[in-house]
C-alpha atoms as a PDB file:
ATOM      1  CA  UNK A   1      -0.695   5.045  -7.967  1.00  0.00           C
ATOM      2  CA  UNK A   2      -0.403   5.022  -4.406  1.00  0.00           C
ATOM      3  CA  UNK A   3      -1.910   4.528  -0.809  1.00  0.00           C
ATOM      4  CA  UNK A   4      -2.246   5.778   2.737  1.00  0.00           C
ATOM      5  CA  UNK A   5      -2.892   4.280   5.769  1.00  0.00           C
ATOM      6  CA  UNK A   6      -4.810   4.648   8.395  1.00  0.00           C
ATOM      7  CA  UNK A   7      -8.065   5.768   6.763  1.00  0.00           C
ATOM      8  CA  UNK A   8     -10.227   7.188   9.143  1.00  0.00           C
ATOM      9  CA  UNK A   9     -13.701   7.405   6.911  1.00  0.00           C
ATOM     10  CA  UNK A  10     -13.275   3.015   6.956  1.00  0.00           C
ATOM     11  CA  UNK A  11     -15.331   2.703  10.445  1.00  0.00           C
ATOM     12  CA  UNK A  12     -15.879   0.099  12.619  1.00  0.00           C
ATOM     13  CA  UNK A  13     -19.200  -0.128  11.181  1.00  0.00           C
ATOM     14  CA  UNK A  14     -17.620  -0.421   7.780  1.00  0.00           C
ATOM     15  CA  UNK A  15     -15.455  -3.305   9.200  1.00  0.00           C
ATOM     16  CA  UNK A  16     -18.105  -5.143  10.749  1.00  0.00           C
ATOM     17  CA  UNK A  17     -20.187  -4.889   7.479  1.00  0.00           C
ATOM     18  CA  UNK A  18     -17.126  -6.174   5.113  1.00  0.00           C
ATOM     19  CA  UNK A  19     -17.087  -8.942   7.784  1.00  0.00           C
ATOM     20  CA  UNK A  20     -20.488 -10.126   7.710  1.00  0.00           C
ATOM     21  CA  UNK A  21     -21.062  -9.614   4.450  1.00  0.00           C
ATOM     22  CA  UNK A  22     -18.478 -10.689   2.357  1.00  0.00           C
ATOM     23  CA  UNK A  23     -15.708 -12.212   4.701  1.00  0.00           C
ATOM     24  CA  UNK A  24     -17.356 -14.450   6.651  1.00  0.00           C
ATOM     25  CA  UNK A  25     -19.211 -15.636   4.022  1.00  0.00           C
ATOM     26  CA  UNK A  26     -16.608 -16.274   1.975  1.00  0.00           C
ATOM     27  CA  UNK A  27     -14.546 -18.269   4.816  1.00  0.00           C
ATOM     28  CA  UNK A  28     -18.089 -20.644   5.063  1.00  0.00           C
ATOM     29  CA  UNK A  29     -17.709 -21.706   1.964  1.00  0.00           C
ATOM     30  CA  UNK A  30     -14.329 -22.090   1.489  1.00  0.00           C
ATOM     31  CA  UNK A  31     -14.905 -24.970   4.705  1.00  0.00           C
ATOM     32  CA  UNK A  32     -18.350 -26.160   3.358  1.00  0.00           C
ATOM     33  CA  UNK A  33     -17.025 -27.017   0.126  1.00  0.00           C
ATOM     34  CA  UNK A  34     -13.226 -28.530   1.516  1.00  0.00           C
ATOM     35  CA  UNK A  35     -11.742 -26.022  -0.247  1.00  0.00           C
ATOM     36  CA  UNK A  36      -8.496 -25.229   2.611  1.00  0.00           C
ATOM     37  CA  UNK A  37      -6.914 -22.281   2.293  1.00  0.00           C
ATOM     38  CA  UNK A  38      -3.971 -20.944   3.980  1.00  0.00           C
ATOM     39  CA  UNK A  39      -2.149 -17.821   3.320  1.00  0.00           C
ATOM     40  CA  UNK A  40      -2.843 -14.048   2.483  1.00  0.00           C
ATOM     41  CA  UNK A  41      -6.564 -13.560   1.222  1.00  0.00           C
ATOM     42  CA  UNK A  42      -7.174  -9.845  -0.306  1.00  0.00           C
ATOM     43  CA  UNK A  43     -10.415  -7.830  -0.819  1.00  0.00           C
ATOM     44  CA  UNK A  44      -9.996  -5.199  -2.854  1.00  0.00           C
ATOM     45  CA  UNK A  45     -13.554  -3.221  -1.824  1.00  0.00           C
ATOM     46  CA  UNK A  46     -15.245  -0.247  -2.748  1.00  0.00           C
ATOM     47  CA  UNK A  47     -17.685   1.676  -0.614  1.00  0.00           C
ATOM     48  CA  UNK A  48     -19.614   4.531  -1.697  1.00  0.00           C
ATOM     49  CA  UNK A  49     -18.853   7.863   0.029  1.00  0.00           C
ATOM     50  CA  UNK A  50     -21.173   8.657   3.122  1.00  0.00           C
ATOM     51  CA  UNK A  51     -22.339   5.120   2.829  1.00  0.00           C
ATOM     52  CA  UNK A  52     -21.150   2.475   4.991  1.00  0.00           C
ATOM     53  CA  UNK A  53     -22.463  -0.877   2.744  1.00  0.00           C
ATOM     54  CA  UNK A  54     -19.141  -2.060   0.929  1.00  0.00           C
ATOM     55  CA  UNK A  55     -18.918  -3.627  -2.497  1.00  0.00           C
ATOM     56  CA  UNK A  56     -15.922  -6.042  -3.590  1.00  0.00           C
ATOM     57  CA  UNK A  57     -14.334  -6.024  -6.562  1.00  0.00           C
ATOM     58  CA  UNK A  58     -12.086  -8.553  -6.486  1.00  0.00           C
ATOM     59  CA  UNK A  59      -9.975 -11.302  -4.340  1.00  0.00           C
ATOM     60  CA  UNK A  60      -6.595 -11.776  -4.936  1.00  0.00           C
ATOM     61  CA  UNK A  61      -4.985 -14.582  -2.897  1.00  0.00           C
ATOM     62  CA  UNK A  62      -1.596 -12.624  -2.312  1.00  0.00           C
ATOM     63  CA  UNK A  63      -1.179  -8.656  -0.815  1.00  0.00           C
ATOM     64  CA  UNK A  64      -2.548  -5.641  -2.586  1.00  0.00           C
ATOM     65  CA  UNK A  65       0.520  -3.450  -4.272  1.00  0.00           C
ATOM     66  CA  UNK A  66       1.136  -0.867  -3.201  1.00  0.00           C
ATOM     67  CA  UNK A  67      -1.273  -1.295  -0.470  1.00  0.00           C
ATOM     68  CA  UNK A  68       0.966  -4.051   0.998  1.00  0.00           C
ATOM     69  CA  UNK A  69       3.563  -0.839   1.473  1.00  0.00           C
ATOM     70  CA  UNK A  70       1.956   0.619   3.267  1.00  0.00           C
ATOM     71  CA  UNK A  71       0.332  -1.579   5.535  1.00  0.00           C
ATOM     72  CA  UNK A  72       3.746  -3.619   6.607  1.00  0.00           C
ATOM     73  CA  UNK A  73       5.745  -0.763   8.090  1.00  0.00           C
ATOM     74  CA  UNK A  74       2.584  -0.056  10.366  1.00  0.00           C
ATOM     75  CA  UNK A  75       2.572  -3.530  11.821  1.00  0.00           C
ATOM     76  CA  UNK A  76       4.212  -4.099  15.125  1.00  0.00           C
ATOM     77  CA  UNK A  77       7.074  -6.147  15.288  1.00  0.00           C
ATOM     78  CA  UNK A  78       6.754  -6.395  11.293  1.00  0.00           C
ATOM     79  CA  UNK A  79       5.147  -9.179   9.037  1.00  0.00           C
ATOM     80  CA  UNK A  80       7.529 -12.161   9.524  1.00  0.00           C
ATOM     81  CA  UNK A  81       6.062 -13.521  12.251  1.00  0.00           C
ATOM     82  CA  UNK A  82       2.453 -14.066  11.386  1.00  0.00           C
ATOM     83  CA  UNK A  83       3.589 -15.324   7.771  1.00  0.00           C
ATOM     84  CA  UNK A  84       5.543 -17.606   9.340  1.00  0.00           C
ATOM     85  CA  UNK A  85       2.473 -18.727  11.914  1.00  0.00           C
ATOM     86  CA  UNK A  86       0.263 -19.004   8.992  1.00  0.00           C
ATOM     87  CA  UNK A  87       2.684 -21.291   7.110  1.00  0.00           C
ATOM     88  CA  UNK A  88       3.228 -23.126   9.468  1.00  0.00           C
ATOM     89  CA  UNK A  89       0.101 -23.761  10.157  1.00  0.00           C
ATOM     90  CA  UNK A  90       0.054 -22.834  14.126  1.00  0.00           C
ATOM     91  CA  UNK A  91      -3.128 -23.284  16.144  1.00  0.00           C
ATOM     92  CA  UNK A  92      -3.089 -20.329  17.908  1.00  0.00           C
ATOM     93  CA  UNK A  93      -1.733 -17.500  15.453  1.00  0.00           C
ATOM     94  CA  UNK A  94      -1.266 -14.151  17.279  1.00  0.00           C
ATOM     95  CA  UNK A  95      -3.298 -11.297  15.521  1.00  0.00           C
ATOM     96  CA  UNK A  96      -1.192  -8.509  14.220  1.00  0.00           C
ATOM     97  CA  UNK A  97      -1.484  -5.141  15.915  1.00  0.00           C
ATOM     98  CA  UNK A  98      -0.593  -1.690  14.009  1.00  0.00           C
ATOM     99  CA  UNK A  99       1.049   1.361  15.186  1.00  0.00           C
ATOM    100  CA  UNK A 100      -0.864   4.592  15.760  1.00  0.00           C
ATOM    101  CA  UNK A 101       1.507   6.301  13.155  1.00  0.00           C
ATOM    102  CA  UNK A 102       0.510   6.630   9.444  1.00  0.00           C
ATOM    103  CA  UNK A 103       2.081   5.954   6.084  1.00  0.00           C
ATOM    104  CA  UNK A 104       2.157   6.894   2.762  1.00  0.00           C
ATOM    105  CA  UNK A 105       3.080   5.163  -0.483  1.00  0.00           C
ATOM    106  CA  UNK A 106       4.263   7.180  -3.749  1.00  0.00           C
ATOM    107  CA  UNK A 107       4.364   5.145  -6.955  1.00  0.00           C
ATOM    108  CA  UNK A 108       6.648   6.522  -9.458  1.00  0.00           C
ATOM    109  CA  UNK A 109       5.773   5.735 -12.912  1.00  0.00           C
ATOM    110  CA  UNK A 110       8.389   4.901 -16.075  1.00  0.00           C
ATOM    111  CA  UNK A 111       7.316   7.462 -19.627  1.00  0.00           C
ATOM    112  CA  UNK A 112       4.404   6.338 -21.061  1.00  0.00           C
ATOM    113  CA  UNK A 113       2.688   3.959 -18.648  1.00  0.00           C
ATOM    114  CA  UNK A 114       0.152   2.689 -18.928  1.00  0.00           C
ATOM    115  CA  UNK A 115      -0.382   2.721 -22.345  1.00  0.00           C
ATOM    116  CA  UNK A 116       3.437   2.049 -23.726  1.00  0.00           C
ATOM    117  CA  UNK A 117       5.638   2.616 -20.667  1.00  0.00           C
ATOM    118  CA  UNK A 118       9.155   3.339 -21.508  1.00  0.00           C
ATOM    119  CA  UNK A 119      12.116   0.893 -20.415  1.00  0.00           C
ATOM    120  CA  UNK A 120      15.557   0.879 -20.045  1.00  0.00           C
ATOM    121  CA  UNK A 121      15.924   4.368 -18.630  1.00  0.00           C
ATOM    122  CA  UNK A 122      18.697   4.865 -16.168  1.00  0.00           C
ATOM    123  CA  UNK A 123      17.699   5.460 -12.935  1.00  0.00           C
ATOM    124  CA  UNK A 124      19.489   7.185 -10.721  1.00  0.00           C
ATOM    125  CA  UNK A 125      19.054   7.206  -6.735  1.00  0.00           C
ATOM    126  CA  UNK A 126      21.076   8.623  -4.065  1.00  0.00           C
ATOM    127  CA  UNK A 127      21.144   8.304  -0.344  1.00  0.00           C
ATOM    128  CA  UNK A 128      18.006   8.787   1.532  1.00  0.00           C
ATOM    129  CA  UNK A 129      18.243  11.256   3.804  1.00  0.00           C
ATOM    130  CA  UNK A 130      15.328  10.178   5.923  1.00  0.00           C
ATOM    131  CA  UNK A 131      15.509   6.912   8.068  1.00  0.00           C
ATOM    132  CA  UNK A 132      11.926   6.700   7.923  1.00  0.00           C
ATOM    133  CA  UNK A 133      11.135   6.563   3.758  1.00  0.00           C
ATOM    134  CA  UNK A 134      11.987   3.050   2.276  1.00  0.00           C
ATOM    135  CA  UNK A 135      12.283   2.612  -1.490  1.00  0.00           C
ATOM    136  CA  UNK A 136      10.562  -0.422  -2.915  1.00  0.00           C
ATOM    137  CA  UNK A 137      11.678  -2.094  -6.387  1.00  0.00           C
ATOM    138  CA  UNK A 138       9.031  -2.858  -8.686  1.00  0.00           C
ATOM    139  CA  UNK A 139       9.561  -2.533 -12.709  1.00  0.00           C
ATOM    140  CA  UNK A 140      13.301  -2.130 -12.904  1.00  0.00           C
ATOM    141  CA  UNK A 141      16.461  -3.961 -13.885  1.00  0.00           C
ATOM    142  CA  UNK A 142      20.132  -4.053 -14.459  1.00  0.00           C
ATOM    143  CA  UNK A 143      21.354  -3.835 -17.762  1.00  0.00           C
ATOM    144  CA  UNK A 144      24.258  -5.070 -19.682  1.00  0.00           C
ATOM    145  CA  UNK A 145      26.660  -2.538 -18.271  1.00  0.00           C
ATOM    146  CA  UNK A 146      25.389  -3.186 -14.649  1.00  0.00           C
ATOM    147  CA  UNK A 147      23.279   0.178 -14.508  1.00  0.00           C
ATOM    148  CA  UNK A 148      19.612   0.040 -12.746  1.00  0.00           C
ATOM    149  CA  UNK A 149      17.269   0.605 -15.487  1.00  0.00           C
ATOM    150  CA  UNK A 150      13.168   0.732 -15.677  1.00  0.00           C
ATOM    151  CA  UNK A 151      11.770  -2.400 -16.511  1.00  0.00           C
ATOM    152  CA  UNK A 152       7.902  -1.429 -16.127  1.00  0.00           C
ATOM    153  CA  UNK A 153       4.833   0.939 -15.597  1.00  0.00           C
ATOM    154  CA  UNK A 154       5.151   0.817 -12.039  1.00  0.00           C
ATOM    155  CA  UNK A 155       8.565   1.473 -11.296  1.00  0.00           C
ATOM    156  CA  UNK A 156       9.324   2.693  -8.002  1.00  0.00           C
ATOM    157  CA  UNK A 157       7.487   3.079  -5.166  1.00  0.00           C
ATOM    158  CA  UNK A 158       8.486   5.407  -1.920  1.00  0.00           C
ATOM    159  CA  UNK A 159       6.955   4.257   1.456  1.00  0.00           C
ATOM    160  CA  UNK A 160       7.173   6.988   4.337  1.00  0.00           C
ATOM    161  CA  UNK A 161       6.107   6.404   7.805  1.00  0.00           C
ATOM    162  CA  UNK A 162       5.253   9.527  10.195  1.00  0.00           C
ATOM    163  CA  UNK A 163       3.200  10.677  13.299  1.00  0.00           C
ATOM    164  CA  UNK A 164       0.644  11.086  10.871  1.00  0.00           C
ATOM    165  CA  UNK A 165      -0.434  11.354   7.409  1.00  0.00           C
ATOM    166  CA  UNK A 166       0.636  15.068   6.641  1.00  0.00           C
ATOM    167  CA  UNK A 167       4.185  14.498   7.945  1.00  0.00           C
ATOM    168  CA  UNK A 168       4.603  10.828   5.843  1.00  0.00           C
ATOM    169  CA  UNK A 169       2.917  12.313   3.038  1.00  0.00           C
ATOM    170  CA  UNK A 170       6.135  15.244   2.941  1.00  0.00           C
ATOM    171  CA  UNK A 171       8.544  12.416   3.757  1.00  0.00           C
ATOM    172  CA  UNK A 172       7.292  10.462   0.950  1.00  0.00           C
ATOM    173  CA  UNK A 173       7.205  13.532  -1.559  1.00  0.00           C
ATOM    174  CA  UNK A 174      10.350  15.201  -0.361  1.00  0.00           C
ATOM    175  CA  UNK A 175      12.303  11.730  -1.794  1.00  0.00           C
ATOM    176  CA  UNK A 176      10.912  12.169  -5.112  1.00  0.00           C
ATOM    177  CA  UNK A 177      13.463  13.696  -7.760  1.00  0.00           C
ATOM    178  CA  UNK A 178      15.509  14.718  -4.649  1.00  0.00           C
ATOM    179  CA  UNK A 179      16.553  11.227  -3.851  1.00  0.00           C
ATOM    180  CA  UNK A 180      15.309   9.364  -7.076  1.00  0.00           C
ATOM    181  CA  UNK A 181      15.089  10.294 -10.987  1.00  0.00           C
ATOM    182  CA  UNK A 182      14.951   8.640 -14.245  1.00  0.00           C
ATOM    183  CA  UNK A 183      13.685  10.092 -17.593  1.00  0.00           C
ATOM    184  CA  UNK A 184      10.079  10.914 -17.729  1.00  0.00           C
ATOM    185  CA  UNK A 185       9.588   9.850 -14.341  1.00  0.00           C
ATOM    186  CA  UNK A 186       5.701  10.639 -13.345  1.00  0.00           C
ATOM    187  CA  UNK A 187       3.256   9.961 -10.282  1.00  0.00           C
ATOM    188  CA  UNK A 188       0.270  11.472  -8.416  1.00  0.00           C
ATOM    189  CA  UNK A 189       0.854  14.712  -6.400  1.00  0.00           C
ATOM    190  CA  UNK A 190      -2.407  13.949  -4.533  1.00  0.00           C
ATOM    191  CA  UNK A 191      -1.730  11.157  -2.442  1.00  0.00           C
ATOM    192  CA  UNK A 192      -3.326  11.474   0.813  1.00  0.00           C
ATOM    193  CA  UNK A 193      -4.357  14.802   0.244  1.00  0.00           C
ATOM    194  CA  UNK A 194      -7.867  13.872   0.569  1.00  0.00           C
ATOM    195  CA  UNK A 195      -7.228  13.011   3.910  1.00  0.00           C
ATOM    196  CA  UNK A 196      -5.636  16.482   5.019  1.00  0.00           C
ATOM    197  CA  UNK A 197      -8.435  18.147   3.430  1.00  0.00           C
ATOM    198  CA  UNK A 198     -10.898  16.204   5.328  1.00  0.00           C
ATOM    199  CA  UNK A 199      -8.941  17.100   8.328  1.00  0.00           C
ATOM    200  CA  UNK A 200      -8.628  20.941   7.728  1.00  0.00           C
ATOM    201  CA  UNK A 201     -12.470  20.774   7.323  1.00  0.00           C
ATOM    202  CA  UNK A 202     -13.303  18.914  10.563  1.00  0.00           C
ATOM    203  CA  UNK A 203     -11.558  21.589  12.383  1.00  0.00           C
ATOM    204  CA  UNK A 204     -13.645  24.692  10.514  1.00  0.00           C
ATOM    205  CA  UNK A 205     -16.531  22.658  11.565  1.00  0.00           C
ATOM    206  CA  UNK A 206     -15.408  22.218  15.057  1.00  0.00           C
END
């Protein structure tokens, strides 16, 4: 029901181990076997707090939602270019390098989800007033009378950029029922609050 990016508990160490573990791996046999593959590859990976051995859960062989939201606005220069290396096959694809800013990802949820989420609710959504929150579509629609209506669980979700994750994180919660509303709208009020706690607690410490 939402993401934030960067996470600073994912260390190097944690990297390296995905990598040799499960990445690498997994590339090896994809060659071994003749099995090409060319596009977006996605682990979706657990790892157990104050442990740094990961566990994966699944591949998916497109981007994570909403992760995706909150990994694109941190990339320099944006996405398009390395999609468009990787389809077209180029020999020496640059690697993408992120920002040091943060972002965070708010899904708003239709009544009901996920169980029996409720559709064709107007939704209503005025100007942003923030150049740095970006509204993606997900479950909605336009009904017969041309009105935006939900279409889904997942209907909305607001991606904030900031200096850090504190300052996207009220970006990204300032937008919701200011700038966007529909009936029985719902999400998580705890979206990278984890992170500011773990913050505020490093600096008792320190």
């Amino acid at each position: 029901m939402g993401v934030y990016a960067p996470v600073p508990m994912v260390t190097e160490a944690i990297v390296d181990e995905v990598r040799r573990k499960i990445l690498d791996p997994s590339v090896d046999a994809m060659v071994k076997e003749n099995v090409p593959f060319q596009g977006v590859l996605y682990l979706n990976i657990i790892v157990k707090h104050g442990s740094e051995d990961p566990h994966l859960l699944e591949f998916n062989a497109r981007f994570g939602d909403p992760e995706a939201q909150g990994i694109a606005p941190l990339v320099k220069g944006g996405l398009v270019t390395h999609m468009r290396e990787i389809a077209e096959d180029s020999k020496r694809p640059s690697l993408p390098e992120c920002a040091s800013s943060a972002s965070v990802v708010v899904v708003l949820a239709s009544k009901g989800y996920p169980t029996n989420p409720s559709t064709g609710d107007r939704i209503t959504i005025r100007k942003l007033s923030q150049n740095n929150v970006v509204l993606f579509h997900a479950g909605t629609a336009i009904d017969s009378t041309g009105k935006l209506v939900t279409a889904g669980g997942r209907v909305l979700n607001i991606a904030a950029t900031g200096p850090d994750v504190e300052s996207a994180r009220k970006a990204a919660y300032s937008t919701t029922g200011s700038s966007v509303q529909f009936p029985g709208m719902q999400y998580r009020r705890d979206i990278g609050s984890g992170e500011l706690r773990r913050r505020k607690l490093e600096q008792i410490q320190t």
